[in-house]
PDB file of N, CA and C in Angstrom:
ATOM      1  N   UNK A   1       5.409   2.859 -25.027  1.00  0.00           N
ATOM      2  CA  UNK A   1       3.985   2.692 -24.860  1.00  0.00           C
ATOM      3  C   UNK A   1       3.650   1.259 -24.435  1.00  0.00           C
ATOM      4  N   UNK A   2       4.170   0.185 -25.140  1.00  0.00           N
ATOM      5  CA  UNK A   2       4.312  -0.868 -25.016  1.00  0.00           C
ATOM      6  C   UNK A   2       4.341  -1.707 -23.429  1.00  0.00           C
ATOM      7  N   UNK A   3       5.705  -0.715 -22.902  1.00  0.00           N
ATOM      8  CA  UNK A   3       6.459  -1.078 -21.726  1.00  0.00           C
ATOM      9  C   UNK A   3       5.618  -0.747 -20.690  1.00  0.00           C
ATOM     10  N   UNK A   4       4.790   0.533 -20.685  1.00  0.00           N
ATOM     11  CA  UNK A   4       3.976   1.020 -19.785  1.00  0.00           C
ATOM     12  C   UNK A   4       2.481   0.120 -19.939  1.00  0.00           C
ATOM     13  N   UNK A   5       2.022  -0.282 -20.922  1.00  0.00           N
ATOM     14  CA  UNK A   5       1.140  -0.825 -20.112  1.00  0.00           C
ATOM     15  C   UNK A   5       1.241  -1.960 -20.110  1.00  0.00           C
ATOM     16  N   UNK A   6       2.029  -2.708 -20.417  1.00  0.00           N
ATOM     17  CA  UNK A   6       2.917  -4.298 -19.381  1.00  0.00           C
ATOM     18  C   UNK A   6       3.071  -3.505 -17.869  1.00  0.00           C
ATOM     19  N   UNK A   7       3.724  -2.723 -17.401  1.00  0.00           N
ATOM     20  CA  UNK A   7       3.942  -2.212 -16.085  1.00  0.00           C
ATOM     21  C   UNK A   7       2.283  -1.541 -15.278  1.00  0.00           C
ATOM     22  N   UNK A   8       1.804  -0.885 -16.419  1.00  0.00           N
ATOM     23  CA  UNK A   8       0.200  -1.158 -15.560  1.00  0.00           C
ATOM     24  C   UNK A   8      -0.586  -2.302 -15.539  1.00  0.00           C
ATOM     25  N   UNK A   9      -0.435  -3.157 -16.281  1.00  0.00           N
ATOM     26  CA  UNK A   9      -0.730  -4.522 -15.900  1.00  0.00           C
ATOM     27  C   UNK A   9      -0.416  -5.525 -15.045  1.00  0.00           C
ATOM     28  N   UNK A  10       0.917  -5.393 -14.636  1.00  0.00           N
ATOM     29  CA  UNK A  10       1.565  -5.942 -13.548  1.00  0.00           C
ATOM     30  C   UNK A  10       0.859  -5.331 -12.208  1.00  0.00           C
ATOM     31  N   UNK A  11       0.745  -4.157 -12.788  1.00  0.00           N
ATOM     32  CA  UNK A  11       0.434  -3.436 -11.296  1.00  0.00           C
ATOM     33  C   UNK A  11      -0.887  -3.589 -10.738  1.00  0.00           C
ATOM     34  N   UNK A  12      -2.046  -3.995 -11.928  1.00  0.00           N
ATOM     35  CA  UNK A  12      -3.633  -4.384 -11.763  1.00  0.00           C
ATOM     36  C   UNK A  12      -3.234  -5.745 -11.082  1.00  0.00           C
ATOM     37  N   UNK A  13      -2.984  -6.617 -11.570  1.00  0.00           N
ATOM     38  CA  UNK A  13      -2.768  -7.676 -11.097  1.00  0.00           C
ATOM     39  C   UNK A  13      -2.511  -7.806  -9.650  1.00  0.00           C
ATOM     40  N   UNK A  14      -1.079  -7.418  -9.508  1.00  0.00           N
ATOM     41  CA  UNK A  14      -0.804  -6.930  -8.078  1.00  0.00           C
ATOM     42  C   UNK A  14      -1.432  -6.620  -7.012  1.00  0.00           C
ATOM     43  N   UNK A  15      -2.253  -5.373  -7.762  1.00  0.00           N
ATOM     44  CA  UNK A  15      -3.096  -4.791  -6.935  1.00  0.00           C
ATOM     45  C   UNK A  15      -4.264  -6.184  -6.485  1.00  0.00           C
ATOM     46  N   UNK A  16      -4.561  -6.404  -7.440  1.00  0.00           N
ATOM     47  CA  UNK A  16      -5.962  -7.728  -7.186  1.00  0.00           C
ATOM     48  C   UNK A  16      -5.488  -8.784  -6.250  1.00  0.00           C
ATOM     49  N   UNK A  17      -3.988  -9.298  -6.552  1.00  0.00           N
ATOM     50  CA  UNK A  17      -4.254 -10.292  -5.748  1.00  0.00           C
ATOM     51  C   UNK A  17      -3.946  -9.993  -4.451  1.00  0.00           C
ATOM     52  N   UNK A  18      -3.247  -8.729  -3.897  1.00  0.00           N
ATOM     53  CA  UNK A  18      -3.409  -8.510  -2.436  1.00  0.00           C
ATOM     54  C   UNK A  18      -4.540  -7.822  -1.978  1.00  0.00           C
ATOM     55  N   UNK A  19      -5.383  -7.174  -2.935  1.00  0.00           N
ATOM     56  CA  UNK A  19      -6.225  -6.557  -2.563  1.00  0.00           C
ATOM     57  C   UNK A  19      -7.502  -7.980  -1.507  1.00  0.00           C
ATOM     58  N   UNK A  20      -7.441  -9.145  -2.582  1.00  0.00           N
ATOM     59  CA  UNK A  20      -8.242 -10.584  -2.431  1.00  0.00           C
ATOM     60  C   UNK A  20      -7.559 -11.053  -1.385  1.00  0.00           C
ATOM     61  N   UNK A  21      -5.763 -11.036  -1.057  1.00  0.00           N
ATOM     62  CA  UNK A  21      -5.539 -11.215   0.320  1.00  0.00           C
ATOM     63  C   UNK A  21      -6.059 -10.477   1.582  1.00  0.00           C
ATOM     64  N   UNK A  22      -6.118  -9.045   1.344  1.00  0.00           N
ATOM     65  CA  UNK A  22      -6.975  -8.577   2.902  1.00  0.00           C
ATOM     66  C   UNK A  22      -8.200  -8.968   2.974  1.00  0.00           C
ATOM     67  N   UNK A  23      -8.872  -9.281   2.112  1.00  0.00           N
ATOM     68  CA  UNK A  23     -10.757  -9.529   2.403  1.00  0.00           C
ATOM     69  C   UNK A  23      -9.863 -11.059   3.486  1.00  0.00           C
ATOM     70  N   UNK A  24      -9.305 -11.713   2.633  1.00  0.00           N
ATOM     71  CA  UNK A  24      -9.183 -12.912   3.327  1.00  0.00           C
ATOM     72  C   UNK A  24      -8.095 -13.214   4.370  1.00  0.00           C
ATOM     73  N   UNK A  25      -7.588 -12.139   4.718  1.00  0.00           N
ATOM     74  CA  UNK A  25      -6.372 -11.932   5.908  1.00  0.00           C
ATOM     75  C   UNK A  25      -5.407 -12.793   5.763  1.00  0.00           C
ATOM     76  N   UNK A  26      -4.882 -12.768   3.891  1.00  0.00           N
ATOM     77  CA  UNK A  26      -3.981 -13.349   3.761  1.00  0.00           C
ATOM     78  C   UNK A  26      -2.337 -11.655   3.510  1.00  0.00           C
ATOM     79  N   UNK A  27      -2.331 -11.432   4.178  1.00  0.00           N
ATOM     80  CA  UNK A  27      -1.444  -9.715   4.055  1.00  0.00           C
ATOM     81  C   UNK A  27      -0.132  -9.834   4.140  1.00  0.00           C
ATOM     82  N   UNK A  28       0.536  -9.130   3.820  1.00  0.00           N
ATOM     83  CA  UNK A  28       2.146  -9.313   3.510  1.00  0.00           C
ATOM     84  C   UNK A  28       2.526  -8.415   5.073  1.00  0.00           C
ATOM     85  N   UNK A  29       1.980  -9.241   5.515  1.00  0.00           N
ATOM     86  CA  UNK A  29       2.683  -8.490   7.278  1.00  0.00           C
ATOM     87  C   UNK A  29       3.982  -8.755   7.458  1.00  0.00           C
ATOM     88  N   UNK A  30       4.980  -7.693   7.823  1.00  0.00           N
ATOM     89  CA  UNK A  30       6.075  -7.573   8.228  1.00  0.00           C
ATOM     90  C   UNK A  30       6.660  -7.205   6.845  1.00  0.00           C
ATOM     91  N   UNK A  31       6.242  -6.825   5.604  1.00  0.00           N
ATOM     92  CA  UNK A  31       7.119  -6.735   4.526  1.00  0.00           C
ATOM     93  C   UNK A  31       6.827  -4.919   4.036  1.00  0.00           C
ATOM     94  N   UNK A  32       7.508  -4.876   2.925  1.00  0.00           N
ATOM     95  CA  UNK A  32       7.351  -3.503   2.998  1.00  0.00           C
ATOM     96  C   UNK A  32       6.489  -3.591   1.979  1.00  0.00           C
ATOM     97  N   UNK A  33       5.779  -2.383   1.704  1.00  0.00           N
ATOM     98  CA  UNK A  33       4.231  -2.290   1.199  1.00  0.00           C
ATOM     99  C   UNK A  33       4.387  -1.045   0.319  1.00  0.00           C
ATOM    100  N   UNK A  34       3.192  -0.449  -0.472  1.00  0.00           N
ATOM    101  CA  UNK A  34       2.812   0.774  -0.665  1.00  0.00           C
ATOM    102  C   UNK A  34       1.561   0.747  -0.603  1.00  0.00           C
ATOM    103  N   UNK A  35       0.793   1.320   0.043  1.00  0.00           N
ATOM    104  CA  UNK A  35      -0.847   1.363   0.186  1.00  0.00           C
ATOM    105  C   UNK A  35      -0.952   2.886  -0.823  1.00  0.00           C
ATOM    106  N   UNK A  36      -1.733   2.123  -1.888  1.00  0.00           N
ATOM    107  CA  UNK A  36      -2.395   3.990  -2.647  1.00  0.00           C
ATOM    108  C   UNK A  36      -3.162   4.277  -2.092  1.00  0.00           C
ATOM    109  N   UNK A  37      -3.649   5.444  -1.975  1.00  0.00           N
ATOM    110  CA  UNK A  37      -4.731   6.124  -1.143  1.00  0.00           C
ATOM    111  C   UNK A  37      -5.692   6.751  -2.270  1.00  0.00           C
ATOM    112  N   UNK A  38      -5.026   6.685  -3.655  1.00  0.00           N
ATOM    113  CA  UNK A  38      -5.669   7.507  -4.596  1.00  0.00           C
ATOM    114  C   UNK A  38      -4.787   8.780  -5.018  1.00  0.00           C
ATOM    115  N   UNK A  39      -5.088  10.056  -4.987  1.00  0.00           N
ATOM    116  CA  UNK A  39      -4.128  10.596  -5.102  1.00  0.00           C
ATOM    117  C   UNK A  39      -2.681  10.543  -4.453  1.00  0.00           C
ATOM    118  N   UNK A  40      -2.600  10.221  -3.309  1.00  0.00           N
ATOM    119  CA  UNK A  40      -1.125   9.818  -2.553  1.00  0.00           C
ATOM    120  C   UNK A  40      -1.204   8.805  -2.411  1.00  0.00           C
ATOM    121  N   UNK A  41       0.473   7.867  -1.933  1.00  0.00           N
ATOM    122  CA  UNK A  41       0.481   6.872  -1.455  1.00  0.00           C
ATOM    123  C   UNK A  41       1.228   6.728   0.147  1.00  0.00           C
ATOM    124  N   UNK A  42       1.315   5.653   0.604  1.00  0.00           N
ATOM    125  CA  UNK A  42       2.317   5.756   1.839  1.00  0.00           C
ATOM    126  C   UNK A  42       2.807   4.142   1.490  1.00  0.00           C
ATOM    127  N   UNK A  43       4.270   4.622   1.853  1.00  0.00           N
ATOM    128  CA  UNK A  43       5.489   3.591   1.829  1.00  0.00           C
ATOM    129  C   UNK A  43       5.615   2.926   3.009  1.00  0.00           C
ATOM    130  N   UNK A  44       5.734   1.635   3.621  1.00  0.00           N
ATOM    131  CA  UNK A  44       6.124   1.247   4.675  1.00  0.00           C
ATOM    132  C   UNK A  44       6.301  -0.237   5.346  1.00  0.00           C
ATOM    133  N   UNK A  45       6.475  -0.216   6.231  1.00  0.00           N
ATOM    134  CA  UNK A  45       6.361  -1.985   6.798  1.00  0.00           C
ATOM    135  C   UNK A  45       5.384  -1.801   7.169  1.00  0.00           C
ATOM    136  N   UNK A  46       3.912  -2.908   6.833  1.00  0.00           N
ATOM    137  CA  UNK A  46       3.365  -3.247   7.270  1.00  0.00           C
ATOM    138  C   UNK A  46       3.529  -3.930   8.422  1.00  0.00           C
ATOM    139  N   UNK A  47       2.701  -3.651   9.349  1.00  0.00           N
ATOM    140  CA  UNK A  47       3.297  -4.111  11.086  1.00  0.00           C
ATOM    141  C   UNK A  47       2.131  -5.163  11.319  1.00  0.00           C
ATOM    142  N   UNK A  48       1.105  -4.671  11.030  1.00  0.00           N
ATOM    143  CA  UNK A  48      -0.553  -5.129  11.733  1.00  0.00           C
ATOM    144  C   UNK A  48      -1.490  -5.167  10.774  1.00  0.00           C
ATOM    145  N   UNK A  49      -2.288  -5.849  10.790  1.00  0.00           N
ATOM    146  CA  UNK A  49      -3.884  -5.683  10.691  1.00  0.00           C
ATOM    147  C   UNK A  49      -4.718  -6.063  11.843  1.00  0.00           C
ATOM    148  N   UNK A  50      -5.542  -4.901  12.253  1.00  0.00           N
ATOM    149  CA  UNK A  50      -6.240  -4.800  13.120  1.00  0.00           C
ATOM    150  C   UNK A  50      -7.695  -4.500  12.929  1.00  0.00           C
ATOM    151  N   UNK A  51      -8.425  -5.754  12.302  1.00  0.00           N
ATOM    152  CA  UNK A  51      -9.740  -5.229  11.594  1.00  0.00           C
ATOM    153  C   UNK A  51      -9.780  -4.921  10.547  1.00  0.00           C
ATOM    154  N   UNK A  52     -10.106  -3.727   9.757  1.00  0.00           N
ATOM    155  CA  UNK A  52     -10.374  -3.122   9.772  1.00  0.00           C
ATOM    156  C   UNK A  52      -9.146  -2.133   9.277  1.00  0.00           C
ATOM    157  N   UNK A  53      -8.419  -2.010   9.675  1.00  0.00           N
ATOM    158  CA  UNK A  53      -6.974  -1.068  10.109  1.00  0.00           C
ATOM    159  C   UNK A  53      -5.836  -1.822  10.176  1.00  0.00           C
ATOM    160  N   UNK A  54      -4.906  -1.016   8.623  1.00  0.00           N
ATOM    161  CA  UNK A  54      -3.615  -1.522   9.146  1.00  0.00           C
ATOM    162  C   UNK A  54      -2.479  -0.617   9.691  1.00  0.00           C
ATOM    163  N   UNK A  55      -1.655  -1.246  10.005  1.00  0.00           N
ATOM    164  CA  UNK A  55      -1.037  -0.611  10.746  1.00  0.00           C
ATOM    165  C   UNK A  55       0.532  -0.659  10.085  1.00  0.00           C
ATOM    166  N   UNK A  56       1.473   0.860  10.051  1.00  0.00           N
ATOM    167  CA  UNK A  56       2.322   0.650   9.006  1.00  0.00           C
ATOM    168  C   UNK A  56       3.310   1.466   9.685  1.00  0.00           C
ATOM    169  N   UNK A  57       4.670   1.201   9.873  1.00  0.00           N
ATOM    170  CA  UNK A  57       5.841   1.542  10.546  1.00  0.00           C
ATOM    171  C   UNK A  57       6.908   1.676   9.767  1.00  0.00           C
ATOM    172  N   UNK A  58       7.937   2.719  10.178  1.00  0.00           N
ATOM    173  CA  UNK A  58       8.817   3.469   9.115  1.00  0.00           C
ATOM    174  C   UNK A  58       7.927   4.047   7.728  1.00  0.00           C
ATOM    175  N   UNK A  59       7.525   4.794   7.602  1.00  0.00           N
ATOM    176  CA  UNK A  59       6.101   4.876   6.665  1.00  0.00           C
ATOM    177  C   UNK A  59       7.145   6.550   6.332  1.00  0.00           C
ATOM    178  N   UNK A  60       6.253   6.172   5.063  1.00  0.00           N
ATOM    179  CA  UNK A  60       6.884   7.938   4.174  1.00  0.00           C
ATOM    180  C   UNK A  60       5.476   8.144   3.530  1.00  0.00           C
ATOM    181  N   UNK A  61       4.929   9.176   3.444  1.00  0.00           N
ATOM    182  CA  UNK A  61       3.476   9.953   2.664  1.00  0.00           C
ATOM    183  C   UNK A  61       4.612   9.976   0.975  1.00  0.00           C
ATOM    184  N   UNK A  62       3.949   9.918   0.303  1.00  0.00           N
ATOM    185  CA  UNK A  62       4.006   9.833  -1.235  1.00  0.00           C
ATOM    186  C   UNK A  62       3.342  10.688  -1.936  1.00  0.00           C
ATOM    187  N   UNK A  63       3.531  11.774  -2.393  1.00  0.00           N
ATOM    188  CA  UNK A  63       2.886  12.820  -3.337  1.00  0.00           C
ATOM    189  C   UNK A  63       3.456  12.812  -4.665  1.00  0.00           C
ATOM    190  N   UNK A  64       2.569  13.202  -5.465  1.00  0.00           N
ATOM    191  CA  UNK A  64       3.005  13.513  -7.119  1.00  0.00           C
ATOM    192  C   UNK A  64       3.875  15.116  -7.077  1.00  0.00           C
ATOM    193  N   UNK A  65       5.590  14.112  -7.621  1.00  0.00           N
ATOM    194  CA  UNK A  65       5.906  15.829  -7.718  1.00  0.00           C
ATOM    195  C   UNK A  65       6.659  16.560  -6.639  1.00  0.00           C
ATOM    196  N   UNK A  66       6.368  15.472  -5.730  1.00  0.00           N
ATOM    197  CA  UNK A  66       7.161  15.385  -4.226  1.00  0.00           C
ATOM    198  C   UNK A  66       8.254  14.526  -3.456  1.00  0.00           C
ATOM    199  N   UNK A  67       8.980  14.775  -3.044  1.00  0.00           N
ATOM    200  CA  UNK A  67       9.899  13.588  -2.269  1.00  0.00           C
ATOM    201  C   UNK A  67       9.292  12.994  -1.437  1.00  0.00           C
ATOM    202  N   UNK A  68       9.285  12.007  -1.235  1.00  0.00           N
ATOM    203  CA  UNK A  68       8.524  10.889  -0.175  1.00  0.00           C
ATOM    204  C   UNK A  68       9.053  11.932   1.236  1.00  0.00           C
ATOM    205  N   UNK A  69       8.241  12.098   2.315  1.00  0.00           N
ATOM    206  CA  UNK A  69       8.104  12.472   3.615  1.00  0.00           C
ATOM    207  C   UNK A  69       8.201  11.495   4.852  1.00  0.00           C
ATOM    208  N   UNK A  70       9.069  11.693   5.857  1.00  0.00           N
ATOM    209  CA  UNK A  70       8.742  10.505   6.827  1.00  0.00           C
ATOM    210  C   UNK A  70       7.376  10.880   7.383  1.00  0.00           C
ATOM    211  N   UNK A  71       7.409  10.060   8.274  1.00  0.00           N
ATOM    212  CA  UNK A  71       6.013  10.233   8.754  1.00  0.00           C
ATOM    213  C   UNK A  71       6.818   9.510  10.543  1.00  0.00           C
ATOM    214  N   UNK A  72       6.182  10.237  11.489  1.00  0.00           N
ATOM    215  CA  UNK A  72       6.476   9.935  12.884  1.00  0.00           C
ATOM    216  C   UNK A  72       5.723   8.780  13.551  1.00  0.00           C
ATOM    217  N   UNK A  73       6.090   7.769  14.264  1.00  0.00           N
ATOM    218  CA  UNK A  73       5.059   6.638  15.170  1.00  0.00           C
ATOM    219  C   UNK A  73       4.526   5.783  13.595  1.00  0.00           C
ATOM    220  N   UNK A  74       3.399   4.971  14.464  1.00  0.00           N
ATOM    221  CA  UNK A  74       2.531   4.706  13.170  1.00  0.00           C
ATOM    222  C   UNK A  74       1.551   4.932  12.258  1.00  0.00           C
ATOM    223  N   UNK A  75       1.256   4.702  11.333  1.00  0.00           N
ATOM    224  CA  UNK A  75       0.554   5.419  10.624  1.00  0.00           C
ATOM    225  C   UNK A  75      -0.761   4.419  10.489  1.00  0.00           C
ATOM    226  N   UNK A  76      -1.930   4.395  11.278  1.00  0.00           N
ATOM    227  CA  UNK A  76      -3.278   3.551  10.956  1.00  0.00           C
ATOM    228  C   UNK A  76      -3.548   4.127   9.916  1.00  0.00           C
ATOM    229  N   UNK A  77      -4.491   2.906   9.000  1.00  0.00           N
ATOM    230  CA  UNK A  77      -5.294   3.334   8.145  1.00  0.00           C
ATOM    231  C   UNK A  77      -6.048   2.782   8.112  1.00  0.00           C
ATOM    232  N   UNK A  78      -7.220   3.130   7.614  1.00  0.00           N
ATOM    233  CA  UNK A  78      -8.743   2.259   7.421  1.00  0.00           C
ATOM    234  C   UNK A  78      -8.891   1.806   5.986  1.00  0.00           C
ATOM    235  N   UNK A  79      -9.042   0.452   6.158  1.00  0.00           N
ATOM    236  CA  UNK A  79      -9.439  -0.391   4.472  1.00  0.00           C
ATOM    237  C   UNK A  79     -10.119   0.698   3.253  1.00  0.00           C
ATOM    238  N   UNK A  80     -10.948   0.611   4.547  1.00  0.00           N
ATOM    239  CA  UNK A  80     -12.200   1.834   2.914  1.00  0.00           C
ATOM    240  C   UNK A  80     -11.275   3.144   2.402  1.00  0.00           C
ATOM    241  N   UNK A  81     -10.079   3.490   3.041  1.00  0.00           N
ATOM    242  CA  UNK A  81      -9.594   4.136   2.049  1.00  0.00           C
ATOM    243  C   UNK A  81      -8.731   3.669   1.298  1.00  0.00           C
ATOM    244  N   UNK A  82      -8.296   2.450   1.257  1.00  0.00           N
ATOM    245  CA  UNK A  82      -7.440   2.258   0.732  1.00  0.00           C
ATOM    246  C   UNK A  82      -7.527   1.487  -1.181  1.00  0.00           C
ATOM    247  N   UNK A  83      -7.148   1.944  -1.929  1.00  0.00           N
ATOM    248  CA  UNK A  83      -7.180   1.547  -3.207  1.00  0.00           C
ATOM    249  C   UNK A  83      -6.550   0.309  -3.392  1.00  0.00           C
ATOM    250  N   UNK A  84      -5.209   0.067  -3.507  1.00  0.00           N
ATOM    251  CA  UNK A  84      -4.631  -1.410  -3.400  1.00  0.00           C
ATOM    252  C   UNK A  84      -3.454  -1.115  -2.610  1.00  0.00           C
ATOM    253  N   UNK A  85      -3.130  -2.258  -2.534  1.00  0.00           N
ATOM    254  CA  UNK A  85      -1.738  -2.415  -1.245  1.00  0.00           C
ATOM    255  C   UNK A  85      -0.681  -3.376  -2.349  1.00  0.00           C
ATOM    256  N   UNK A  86       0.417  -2.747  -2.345  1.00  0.00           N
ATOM    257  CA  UNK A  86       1.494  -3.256  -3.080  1.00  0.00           C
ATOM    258  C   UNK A  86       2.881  -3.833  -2.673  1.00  0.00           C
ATOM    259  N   UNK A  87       2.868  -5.465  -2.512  1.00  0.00           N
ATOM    260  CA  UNK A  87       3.794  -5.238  -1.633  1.00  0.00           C
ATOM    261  C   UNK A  87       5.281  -5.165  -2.575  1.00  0.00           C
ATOM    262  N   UNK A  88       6.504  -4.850  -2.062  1.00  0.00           N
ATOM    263  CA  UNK A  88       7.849  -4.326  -2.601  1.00  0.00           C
ATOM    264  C   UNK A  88       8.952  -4.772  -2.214  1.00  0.00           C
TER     265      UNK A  88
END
């Protein structure tokens, strides 16, 4: 019980301070990432930010319960969906 929420705490944190890097286009470009989406996540190298939109290469979709999926080309996404970005 203990261990888990030290590990969700790490992970708030985490989440905050890259979340405070995209407002300020400070982003872990070129590293590998997990963007939550909320219920799913996607795994990948961050390639880009383009606005607005990042942009994420070698990328796998993430489901509960599921094996990570590749995913083909790149995968855009738009900020407003995104919950936090984790980089790994």
């Amino acid at each position: 019980m203990l261990l888990s929420l030290a590990v969700l705490a790490c992970c708030a944190l985490a989440a905050f301070v890259l979340t405070v890097g995209l407002r300020h286009g400070r982003t872990a470009v070129r590293r590998r990432v997990v963007v939550n989406l909320g219920d799913d996540a996607i795994s990948g190298v961050l390639w880009a930010r383009r606005g607005r939109l990042l942009v994420l290469r070698d990328a796998r979709i993430m489901q509960p319960g599921r094996e990570p999926v590749p995913m083909d080309g790149e995968v855009v996404i738009d900020r407003d969906q995104v919950r936090f970005v984790q980089a790994v």
